[in-house]
Protein backbone atom coordinates (compact mmCIF):
# COMPACT_ATOMS: atom_id res chain seq x y z
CA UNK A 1 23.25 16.99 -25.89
CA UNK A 2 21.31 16.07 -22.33
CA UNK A 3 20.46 19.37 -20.38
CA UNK A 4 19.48 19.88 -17.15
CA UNK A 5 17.01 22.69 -16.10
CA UNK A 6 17.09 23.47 -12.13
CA UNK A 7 13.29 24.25 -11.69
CA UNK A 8 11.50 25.31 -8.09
CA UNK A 9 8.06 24.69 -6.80
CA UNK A 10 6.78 27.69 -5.66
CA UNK A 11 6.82 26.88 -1.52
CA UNK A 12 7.94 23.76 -2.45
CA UNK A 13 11.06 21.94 -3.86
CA UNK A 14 13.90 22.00 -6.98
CA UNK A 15 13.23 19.12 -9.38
CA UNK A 16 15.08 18.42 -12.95
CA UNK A 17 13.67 17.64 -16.16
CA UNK A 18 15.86 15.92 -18.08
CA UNK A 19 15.49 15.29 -22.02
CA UNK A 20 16.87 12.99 -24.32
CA UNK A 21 17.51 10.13 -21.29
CA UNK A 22 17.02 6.71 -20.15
CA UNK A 23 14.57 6.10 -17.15
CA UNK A 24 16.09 7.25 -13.75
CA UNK A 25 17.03 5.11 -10.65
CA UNK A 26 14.44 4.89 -8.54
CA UNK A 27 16.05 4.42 -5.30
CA UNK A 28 19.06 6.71 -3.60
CA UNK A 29 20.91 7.15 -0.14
CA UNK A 30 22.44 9.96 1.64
CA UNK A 31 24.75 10.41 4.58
CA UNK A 32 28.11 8.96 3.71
CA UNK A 33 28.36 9.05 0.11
CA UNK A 34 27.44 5.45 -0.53
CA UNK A 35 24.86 5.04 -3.15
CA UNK A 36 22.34 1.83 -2.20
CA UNK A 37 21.90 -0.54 -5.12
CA UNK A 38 19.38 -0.86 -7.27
CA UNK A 39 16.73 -4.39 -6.56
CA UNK A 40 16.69 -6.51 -9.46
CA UNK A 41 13.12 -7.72 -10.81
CA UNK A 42 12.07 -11.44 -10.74
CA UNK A 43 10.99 -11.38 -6.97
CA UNK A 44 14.94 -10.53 -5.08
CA UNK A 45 15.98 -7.80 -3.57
CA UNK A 46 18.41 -5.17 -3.45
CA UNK A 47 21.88 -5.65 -1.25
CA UNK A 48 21.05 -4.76 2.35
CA UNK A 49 22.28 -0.99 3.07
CA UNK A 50 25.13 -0.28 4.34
CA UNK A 51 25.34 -0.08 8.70
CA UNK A 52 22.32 -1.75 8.69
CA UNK A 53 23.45 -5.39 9.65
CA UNK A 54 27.04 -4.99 10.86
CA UNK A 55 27.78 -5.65 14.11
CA UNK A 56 27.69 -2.71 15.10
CA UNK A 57 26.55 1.13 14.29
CA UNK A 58 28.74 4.26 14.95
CA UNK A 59 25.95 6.96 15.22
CA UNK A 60 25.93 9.30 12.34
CA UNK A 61 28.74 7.06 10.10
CA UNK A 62 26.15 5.10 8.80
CA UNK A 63 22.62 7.12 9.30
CA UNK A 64 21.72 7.54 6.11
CA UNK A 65 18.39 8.29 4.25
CA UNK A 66 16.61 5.89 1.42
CA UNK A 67 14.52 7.24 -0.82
CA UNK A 68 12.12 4.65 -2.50
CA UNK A 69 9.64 5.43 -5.61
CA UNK A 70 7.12 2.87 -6.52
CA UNK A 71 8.60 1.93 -9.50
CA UNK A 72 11.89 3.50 -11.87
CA UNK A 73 9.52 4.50 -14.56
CA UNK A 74 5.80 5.63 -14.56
CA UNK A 75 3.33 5.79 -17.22
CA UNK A 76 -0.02 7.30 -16.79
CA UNK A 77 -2.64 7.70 -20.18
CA UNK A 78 -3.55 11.01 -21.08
CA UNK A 79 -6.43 12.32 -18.97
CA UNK A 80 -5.91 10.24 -16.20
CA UNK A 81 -3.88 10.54 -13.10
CA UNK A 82 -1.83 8.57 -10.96
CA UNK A 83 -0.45 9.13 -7.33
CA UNK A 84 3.25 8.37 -7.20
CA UNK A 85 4.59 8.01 -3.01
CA UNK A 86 7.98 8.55 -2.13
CA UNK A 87 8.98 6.64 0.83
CA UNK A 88 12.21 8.24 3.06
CA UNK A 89 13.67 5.77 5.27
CA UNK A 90 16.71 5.75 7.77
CA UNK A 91 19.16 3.39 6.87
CA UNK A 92 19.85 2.11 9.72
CA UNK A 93 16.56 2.67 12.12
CA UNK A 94 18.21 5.72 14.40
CA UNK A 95 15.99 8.63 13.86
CA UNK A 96 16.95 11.65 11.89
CA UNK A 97 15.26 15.33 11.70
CA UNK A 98 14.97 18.28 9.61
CA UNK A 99 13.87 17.01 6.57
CA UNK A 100 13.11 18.81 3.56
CA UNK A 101 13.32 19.28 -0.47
CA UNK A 102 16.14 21.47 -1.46
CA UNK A 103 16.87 23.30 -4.48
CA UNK A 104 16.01 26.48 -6.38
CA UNK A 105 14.93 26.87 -10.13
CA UNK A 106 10.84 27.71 -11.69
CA UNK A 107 7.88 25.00 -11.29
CA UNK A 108 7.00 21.45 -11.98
CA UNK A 109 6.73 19.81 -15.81
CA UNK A 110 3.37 19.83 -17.29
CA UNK A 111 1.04 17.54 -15.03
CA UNK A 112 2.72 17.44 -12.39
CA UNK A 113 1.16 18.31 -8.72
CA UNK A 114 2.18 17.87 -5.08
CA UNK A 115 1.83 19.32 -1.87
CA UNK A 116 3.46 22.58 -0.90
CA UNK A 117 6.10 22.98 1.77
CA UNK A 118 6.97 19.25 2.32
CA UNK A 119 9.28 18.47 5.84
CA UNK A 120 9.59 15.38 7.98
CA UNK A 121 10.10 16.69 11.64
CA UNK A 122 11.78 13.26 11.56
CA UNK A 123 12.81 10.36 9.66
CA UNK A 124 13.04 6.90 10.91
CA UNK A 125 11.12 3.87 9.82
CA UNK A 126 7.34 2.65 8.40
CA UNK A 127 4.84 5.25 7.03
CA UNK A 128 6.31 8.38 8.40
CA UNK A 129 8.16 10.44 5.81
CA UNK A 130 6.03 9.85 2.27
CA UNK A 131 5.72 12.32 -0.39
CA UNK A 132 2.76 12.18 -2.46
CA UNK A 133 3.22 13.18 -6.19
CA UNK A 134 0.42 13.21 -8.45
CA UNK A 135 0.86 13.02 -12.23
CA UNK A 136 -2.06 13.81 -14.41
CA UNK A 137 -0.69 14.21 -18.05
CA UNK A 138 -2.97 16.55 -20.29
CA UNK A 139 -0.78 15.51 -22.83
CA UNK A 140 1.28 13.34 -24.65
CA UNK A 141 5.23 13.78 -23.08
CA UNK A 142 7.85 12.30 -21.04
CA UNK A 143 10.77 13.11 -19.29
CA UNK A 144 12.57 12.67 -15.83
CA UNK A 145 11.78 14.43 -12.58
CA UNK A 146 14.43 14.76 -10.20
CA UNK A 147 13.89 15.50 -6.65
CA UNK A 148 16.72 16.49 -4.07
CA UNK A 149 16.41 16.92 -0.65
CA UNK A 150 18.48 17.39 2.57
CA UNK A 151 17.87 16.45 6.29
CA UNK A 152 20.36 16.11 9.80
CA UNK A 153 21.90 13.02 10.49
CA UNK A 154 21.53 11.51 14.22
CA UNK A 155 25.06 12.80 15.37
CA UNK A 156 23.92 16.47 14.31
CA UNK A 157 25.54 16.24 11.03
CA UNK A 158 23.83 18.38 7.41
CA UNK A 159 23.40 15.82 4.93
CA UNK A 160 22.68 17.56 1.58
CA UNK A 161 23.41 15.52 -1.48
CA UNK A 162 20.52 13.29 -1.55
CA UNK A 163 18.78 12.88 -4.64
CA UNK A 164 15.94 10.70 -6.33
CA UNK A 165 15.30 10.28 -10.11
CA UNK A 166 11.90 9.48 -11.67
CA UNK A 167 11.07 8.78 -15.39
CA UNK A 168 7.97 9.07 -16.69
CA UNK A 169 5.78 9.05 -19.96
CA UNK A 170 2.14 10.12 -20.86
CA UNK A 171 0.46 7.12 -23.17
CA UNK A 172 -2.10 7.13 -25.13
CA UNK A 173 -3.73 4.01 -23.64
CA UNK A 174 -4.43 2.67 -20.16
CA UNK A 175 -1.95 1.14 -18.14
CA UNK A 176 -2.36 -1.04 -15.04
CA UNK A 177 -0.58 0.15 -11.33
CA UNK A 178 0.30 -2.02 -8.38
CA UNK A 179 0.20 -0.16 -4.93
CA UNK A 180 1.06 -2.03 -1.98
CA UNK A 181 -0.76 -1.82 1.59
CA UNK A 182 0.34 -0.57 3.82
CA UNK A 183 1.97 2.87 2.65
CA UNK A 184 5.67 3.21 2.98
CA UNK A 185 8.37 1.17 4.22
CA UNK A 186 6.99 -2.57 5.19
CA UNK A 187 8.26 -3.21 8.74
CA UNK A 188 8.33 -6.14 11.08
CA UNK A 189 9.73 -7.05 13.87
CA UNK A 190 12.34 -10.17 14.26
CA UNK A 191 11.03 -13.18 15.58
CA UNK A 192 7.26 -11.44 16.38
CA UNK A 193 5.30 -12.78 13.93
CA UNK A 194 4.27 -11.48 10.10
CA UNK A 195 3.18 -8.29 8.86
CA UNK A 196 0.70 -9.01 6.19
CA UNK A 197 1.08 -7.52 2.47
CA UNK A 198 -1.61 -6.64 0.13
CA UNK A 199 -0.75 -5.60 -3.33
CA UNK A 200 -3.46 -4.91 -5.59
CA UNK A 201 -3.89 -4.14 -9.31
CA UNK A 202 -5.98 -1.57 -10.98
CA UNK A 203 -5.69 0.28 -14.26
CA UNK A 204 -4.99 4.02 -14.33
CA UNK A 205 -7.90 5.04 -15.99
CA UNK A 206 -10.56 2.28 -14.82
CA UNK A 207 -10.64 0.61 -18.26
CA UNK A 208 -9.92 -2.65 -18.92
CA UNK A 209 -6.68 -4.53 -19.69
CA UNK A 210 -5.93 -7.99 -20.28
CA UNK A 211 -3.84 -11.41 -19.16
CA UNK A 212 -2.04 -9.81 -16.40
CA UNK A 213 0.86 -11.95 -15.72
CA UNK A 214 3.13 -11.92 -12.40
CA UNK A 215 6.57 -12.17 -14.31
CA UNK A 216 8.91 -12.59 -10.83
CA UNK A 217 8.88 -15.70 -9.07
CA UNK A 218 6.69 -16.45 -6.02
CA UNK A 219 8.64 -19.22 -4.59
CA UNK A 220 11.98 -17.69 -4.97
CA UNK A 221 11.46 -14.28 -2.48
CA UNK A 222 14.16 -12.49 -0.19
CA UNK A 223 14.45 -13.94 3.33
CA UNK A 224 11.70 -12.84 5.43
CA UNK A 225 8.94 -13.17 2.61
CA UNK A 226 6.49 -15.34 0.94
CA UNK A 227 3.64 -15.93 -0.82
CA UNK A 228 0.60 -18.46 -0.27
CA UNK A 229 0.49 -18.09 -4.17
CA UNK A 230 2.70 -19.91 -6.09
CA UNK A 231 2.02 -17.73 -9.27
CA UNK A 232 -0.36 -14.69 -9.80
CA UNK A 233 -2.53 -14.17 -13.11
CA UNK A 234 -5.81 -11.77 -13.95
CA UNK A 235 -7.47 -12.33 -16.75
CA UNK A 236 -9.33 -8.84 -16.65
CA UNK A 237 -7.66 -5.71 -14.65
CA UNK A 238 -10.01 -2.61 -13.93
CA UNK A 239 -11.18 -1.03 -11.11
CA UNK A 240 -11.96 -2.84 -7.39
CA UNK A 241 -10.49 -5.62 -5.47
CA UNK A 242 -10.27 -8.29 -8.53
CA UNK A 243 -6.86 -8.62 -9.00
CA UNK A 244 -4.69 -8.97 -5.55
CA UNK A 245 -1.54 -10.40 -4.21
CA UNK A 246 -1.30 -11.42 -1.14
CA UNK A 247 2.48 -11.19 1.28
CA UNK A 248 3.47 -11.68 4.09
CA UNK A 249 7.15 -10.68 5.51
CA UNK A 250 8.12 -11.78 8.78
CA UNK A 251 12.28 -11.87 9.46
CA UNK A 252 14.32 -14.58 11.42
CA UNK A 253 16.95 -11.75 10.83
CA UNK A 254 18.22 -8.23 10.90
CA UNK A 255 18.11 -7.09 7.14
CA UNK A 256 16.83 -4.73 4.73
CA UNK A 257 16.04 -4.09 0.52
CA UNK A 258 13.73 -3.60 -2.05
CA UNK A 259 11.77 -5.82 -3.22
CA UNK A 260 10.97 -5.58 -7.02
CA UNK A 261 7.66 -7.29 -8.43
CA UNK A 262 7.62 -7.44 -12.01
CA UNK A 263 4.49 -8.41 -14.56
CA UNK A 264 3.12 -8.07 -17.62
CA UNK A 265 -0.29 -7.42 -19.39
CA UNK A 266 -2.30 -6.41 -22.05
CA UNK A 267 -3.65 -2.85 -22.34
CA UNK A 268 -6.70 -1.67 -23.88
CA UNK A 269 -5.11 -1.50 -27.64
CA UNK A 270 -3.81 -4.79 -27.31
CA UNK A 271 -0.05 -3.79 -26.52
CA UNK A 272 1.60 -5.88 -24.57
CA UNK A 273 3.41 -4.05 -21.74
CA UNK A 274 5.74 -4.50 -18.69
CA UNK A 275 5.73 -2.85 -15.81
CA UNK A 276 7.13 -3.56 -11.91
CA UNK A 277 6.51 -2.69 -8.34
CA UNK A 278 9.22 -1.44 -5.87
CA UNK A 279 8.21 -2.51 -1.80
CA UNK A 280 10.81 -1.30 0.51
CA UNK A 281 11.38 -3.57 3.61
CA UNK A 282 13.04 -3.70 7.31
CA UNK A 283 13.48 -6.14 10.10
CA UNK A 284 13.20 -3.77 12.99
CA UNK A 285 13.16 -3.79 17.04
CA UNK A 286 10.86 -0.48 17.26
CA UNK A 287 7.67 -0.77 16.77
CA UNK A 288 5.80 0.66 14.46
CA UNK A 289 1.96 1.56 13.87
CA UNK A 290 0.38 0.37 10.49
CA UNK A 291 -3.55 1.28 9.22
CA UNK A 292 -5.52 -0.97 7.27
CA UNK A 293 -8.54 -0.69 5.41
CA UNK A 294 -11.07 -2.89 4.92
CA UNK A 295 -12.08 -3.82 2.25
CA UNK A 296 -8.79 -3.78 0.87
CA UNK A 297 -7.52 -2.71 -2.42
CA UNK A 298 -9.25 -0.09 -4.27
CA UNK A 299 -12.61 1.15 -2.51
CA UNK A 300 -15.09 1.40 -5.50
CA UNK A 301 -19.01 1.97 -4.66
CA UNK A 302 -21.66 2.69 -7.88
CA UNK A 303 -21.95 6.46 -8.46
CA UNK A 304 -25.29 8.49 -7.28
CA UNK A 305 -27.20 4.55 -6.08
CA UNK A 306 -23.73 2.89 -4.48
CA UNK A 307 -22.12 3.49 -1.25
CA UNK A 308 -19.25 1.58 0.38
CA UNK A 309 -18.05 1.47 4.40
CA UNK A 310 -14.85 1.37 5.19
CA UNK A 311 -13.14 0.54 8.51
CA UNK A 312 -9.28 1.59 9.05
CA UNK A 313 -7.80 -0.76 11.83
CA UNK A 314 -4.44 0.85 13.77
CA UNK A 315 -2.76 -1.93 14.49
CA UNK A 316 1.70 -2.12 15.83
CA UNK A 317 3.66 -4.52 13.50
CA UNK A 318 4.87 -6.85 15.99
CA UNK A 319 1.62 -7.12 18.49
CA UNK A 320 3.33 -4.81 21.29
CA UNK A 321 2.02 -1.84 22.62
CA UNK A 322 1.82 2.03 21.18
CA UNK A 323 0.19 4.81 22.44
CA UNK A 324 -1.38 8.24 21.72
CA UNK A 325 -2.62 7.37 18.22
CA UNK A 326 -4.27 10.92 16.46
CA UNK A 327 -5.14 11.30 13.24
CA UNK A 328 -3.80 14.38 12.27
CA UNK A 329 -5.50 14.93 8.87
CA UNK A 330 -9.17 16.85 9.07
CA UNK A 331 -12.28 14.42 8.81
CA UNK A 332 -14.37 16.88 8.54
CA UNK A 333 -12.66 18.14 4.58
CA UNK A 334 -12.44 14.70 2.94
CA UNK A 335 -12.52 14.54 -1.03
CA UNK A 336 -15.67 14.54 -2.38
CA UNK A 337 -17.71 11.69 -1.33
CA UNK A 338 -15.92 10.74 1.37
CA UNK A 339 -17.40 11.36 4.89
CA UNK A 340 -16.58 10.44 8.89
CA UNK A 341 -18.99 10.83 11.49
CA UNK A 342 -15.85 11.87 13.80
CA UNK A 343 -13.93 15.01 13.17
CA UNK A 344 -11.57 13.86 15.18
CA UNK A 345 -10.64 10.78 16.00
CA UNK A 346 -7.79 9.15 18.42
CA UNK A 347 -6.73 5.74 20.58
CA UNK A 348 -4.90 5.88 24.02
CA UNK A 349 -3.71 2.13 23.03
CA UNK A 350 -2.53 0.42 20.02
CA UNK A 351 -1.81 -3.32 20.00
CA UNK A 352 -3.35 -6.17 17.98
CA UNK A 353 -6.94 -6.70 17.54
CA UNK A 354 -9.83 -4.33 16.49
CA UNK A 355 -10.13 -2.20 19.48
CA UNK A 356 -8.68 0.78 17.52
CA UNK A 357 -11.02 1.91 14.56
CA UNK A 358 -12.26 4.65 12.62
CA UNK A 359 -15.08 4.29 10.57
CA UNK A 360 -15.49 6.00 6.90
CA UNK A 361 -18.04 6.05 3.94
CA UNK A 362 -17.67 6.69 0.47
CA UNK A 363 -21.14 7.74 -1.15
CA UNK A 364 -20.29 9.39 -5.02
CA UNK A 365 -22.49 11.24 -6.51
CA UNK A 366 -20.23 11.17 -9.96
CA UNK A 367 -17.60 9.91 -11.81
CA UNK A 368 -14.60 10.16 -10.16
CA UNK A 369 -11.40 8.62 -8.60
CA UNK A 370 -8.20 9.33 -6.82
CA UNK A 371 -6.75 8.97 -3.05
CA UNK A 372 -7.57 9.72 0.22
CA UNK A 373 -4.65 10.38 2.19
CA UNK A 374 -4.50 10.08 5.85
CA UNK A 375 -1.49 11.07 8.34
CA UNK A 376 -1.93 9.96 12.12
CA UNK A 377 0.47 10.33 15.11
CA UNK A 378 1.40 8.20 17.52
CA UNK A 379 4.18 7.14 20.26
CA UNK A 380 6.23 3.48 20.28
CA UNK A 381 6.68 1.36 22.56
CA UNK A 382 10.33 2.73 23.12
CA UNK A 383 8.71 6.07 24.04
CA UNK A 384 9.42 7.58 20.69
CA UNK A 385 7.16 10.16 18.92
CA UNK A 386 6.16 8.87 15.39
CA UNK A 387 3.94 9.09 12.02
CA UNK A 388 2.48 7.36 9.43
CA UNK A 389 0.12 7.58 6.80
CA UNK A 390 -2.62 5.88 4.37
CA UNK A 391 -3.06 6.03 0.98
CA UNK A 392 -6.31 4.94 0.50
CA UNK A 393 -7.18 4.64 -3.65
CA UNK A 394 -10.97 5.17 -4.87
CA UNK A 395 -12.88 4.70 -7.75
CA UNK A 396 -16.90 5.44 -8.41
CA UNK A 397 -18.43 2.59 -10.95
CA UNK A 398 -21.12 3.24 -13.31
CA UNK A 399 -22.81 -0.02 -12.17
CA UNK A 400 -23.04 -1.98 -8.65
CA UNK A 401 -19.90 -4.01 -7.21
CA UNK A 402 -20.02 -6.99 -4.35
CA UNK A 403 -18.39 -5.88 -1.55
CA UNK A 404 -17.14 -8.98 1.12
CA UNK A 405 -17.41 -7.56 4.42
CA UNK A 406 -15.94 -9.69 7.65
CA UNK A 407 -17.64 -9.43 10.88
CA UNK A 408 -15.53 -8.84 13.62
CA UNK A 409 -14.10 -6.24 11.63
CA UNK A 410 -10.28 -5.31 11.87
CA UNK A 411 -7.88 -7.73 13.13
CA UNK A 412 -9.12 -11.11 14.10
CA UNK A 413 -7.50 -11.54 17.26
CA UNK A 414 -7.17 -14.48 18.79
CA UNK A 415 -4.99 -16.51 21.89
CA UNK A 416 -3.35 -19.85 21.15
CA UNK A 417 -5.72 -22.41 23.30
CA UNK A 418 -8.59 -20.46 24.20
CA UNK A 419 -11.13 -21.83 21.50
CA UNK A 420 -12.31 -20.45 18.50
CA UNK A 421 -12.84 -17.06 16.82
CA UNK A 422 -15.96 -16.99 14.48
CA UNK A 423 -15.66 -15.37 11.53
CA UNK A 424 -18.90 -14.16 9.15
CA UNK A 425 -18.34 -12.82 5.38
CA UNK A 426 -21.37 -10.94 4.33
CA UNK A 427 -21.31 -10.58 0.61
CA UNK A 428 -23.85 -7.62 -0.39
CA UNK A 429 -24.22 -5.13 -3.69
CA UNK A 430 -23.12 -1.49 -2.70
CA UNK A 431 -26.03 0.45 -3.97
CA UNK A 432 -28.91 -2.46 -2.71
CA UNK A 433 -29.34 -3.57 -6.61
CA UNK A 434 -29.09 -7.55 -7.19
CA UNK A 435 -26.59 -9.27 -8.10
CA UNK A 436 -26.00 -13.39 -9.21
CA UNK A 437 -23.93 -15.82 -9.38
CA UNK A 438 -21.46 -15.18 -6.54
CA UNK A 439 -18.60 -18.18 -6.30
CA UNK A 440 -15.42 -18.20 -3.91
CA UNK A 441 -12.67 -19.18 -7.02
CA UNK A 442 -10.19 -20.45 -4.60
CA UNK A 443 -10.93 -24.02 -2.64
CA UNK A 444 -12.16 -23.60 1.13
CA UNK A 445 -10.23 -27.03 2.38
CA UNK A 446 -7.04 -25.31 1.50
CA UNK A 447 -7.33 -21.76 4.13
CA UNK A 448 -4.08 -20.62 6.08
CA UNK A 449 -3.57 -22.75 9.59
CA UNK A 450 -5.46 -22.52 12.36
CA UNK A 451 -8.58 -21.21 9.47
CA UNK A 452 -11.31 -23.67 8.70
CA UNK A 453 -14.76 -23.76 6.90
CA UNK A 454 -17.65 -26.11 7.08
CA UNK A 455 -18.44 -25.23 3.27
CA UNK A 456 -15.84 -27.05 0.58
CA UNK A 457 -17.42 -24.84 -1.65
CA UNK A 458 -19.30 -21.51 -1.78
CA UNK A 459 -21.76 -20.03 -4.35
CA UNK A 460 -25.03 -17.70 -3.87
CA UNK A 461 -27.54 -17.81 -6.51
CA UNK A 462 -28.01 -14.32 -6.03
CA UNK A 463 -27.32 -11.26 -3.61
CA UNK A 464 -29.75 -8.37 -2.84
CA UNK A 465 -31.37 -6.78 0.39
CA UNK A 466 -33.57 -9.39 0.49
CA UNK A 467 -31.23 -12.77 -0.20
CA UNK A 468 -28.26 -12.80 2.46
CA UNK A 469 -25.12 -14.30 1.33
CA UNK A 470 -23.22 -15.35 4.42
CA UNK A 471 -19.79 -17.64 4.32
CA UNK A 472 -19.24 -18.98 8.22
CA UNK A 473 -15.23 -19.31 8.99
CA UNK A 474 -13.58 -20.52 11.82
CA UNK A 475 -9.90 -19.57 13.04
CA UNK A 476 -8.45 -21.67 16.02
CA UNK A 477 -5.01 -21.11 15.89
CA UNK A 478 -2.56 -23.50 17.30
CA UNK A 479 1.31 -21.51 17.45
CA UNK A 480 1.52 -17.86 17.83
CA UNK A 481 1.47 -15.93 14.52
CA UNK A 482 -0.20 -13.31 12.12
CA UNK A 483 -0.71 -12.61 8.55
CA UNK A 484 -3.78 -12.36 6.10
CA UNK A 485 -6.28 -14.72 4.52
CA UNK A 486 -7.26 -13.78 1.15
CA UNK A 487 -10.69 -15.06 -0.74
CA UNK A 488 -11.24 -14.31 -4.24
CA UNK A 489 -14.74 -13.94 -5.91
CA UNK A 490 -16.30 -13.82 -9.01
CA UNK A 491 -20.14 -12.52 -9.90
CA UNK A 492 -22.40 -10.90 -12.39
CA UNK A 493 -23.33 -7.33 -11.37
CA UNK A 494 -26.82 -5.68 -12.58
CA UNK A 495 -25.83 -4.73 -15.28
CA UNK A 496 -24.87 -8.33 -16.84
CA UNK A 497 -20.90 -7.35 -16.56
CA UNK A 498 -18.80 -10.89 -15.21
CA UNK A 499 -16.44 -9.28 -12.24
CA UNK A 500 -14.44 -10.43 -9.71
CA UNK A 501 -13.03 -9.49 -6.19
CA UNK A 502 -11.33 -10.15 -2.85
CA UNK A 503 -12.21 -10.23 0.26
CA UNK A 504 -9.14 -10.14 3.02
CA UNK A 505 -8.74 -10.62 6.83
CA UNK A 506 -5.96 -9.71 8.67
CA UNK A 507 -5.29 -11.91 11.59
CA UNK A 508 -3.23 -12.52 14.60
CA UNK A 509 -2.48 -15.49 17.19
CA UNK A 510 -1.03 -14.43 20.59
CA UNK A 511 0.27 -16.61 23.14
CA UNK A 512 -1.79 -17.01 26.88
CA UNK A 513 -0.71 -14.62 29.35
C-alpha cells in the first residue's frame, strides 16, 4: 500500500517521500484550482495556462503560480551530485508576493540538500523565484520528493494548495544532464526580437557516455521557437562545452508552455538510456533582465596548472531599458576556486550590448565540480522591482581544455546600416600547455545573417602561448534582430585525449535612432 510521510526541513519546507510509485508530474499550478498540463516530449509544448491569452484578465481569477522542475524524473550515480532548479512563475505575468514552502513533518530523504528558509518577496516572470535542490545520493535508492508551497495572489487572496512532485533514483552508472541558459523561465518580448537559448550536455559525474541522440524533433517546435539545427547528435558526452544546442524563441504572439526536449544515449556500462529536458517559456510585455556567461555551457579549467575567465553579460530580453542592476550574492565567498576582483558589483543601466559586465575566474586547485549560483536585483522598464539568478555549472579537468574566447566580449551589438562589427575568436589552452589539431566542425559559408567569414574553413596546427589561433568574423546586420551564433570545435589536448567544444556569441541588431 503507497504511504505518505509529511517530513519538514528544519528552517525550511514539508516535502513527501513516497514509496512504491510511478515518477511524479513535474509541473503544477495554484490559484484557482486548475491544474496546468503536462508538455509532451518530441519538441511541443504544453497547453498555454489558463488567463494567460484570453482577452482579457480579471486580477486574482486567473493569477496563478507554475512550478517547473527540469525534468519529471532525475537520476544522479552514486557519489555524484546534481543541482535540480525549480522555476515559480505567474501564470499570467501580474506579480504576486509572499512566497514560501509550507508544510510540517522531520527532514529531507537521504542526499538531499537545499537552502534554508526559502521566500520569493515576489513572483512574476524570468529568473526570479528558483529553488535550488541538490541531490547527491551516497547510496543506491529512489523515491519521490514532494514540495508544497503557498504565496498571495495579486487581488490579496492566500493561495495554499500548490504542490510539485519530483521522482528520483540513485544509479550505479553515470548519466548525462541538460541545463538550459539562462536560469528559469525563458522570456521574450512580442515582436522585439529573439532571446537566445543555450542548452548544453554534460554527464553527472564527468565520465564519459556515448551516441547522444536528440530524440524530439528540431523542425517541428512550438510557435515562437527554432533551431538552426535540424537534428542534434554527440558522439562523446563529458565535461565542457562539447555537446550544445543552440535556441532561439522569439513570439509573434501572446502564449505560454513547456517545452520538453527528449534524447537518448549511452552511459558508461553501455545501457542505453532516455532522459528529457523541461524549458518553461513566456511571450511577455515587461521586461526582463537575463545574465550570460561566456564561455557558455559548463566552465571547466585543468586543476592546480588551468584557469578559465569568465564574463557574465546583464543584458533585458527585448533590448529596452532596466535599471539599478546589484548583484546581491557576496563575491567576496565564492566556492572554492572561484574568485572576483569586485566585492560588489552593480549597473545604473541595462540594455543590449556589453556595457554591463562582471568579470570572474575559476583557478582549481583540485578535483571538483558543482554550481555557482548568483542572484542580482534590478528594476524594469515599467518601474517594477525584480530578480533573477545564474546557475553557473563547473567542472576542474585532470588535463588542459581549449577555451574559444570572443573579443568584444558580451553582446555584439550592432545598428542596422552603420557598417560592420568585427568579431575575433581567440582559441587558447587554459593552463598555457599545447594543444593540436584545432578544426571548426561546422562550415563557415553557412553563419546566421548579417555573420560572415573570410575563412571557408578553419584549422590551427597547434595552440600554445607561443602559436595564436585567431578566427576573424564579421557581423553586418541588415533587419533588426538578436539571437546566438554557435561554433563547434574539435582538438587534441596534452594529454593525447580527442575533445570537442563550442564557442557562442550572443548578438543583437538595433534599428538607427
Amino acid at each position: 500500500m503507497l504511504q505518505r510521510h509529511r517530513l519538514l526541513l528544519p528552517g525550511f519546507f514539508a516535502i513527501g517521500l513516497l514509496s512504491g510509485c510511478g515518477f511524479g508530474s513535474y509541473s503544477s499550478v495554484i490559484g484557482t484550482d486548475v491544474v496546468a498540463p503536462k508538455a509532451t516530449t518530441g519538441g511541443t509544448a504544453a497547453t498555454a495556462t489558463p488567463g494567460f491569452d484570453g482577452p482579457s484578465i480579471i486580477p486574482g481569477t486567473h493569477d496563478l503560480v507554475i512550478a517547473t522542475a527540469p525534468a519529471a524524473a532525475v537520476s544522479v550515480v552514486v557519489g555524484a551530485s546534481q543541482i535540480i532548479s525549480i522555476t515559480f512563475a505567474s501564470s499570467d505575468g501580474l506579480p504576486m508576493t509572499g512566497f514560501s514552502i509550507s508544510g510540517s513533518g522531520g527532514g529531507l530523504p537521504a542526499g538531499w540538500s537545499a537552502p534554508g528558509g526559502f521566500t520569493c518577496a515576489l513572483v512574476t516572470t524570468g529568473s526570479g523565484c528558483v529553488l535550488n535542490l541538490q541531490y547527491a545520493p551516497p547510496a543506491i535508492d529512489s523515491g519521490t520528493l514532494s514540495i508544497d508551497y503557498v504565496v498571495i495572489d495579486d487581488s490579496g487572496l492566500a493561495r495554499t494548495t500548490g504542490s510539485i512532485a519530483i521522482a528520483y533514483l540513485a544509479t550505479t552508472h553515470d548519466n548525462v544532464v541538460a541545463t538550459a541558459a539562462p536560469t528559469g523561465e525563458v522570456d521574450a518580448a512580442i515582436g522585439a526580437g529573439a532571446s537566445s537559448v543555450n542548452v548544453g550536455f554534460v554527464t553527472d559525474d564527468g565520465n564519459a557516455a556515448t551516441d547522444l541522440v536528440l530524440t524530439s524533433d528540431l523542425k517541428s517546435l512550438p510557435a515562437g521557437w527554432t533551431s538552426t539545427a535540424p537534428s542534434l547528435s554527440c558522439a562523446i558526452v563529458s565535461t565542457g562545452s562539447g555537446c550544445q544546442l543552440a535556441l532561439t524563441y522569439a513570439p509573434a504572439a501572446a502564449g505560454s508552455g513547456v517545452l520538453t526536449l527528449a534524447y537518448e544515449y549511452t552511459d558508461d556500462s553501455g545501457t542505453n538510456k532516455t532522459a528529457a529536458l523541461n524549458i518553461p517559456y513566456r511571450a511577455t510585455s515587461d521586461n526582463n533582465v537575463i545574465a550570460t556567461a561566456s564561455p557558455a555551457g559548463q566552465i571547466v579549467a585543468a586543476q592546480q596548472t588551468g584557469g578559465q575567465a569568465v564574463v557574465i553579460t546583464f543584458t533585458t530580453d527585448d533590448g529596452g531599458p532596466a535599471s539599478g542592476l546589484q548583484v546581491t550574492s557576496d563575491l567576496s565567498s565564492l566556492p572554492p576556486g572561484w574568485t572576483s576582483a569586485a566585492h560588489s558589483f552593480g549597473c545604473g543601466g541595462v540594455g543590449t550590448g556589453n556595457g554591463c559586465r562582471l568579470s570572474l575566474n575559476y583557478v582549481p586547485t583540485k578535483a571538483a565540480s558543482g554550481t555557482l549560483t548568483l542572484d542580482y536585483a534590478y528594476t524594469d522598464a515599467d518601474g517594477t522591482a525584480k530578480t533573477g539568478l545564474l546557475n553557473l555549472a563547473y567542472a576542474a579537468t585532470t588535463n588542459d581544455n581549449v577555451v574559444g574566447t570572443a573579443s568584444p566580449a558580451g553582446e555584439i551589438n550592432a545598428v542596422v546600416g552603420m557598417g560592420p562589427q568585427a568579431v575575433a575568436v581567440a582559441f587558447t589552452t587554459d593552463d598555457g600547455r599545447p594543444a593540436t589539431a584545432l578544426q571548426l566542425t561546422g562550415s563557415l559559408s553557412i553563419l546566421p545573417a548579417g555573420w560572415t567569414s573570410t575563412a571557408g574553413v578553419f584549422t590551427c596546427n597547434g595552440i600554445s602561448i607561443e602559436e595564436v589561433c585567431l578566427l576573424q568574423l564579421t557581423y553586418t546586420p541588415t533587419v533588426a534582430g538578436s539571437g546566438a551564433l554557435s561554433l563547434g570545435y574539435s582538438y587534441v589536448n596534452d594529454a593525447g585525449e580527442a575533445k570537442v567544444g563550442t564557442v557562442s556569441i550572443a548578438y543583437r541588431a538595433t534599428s538607427p535612432p
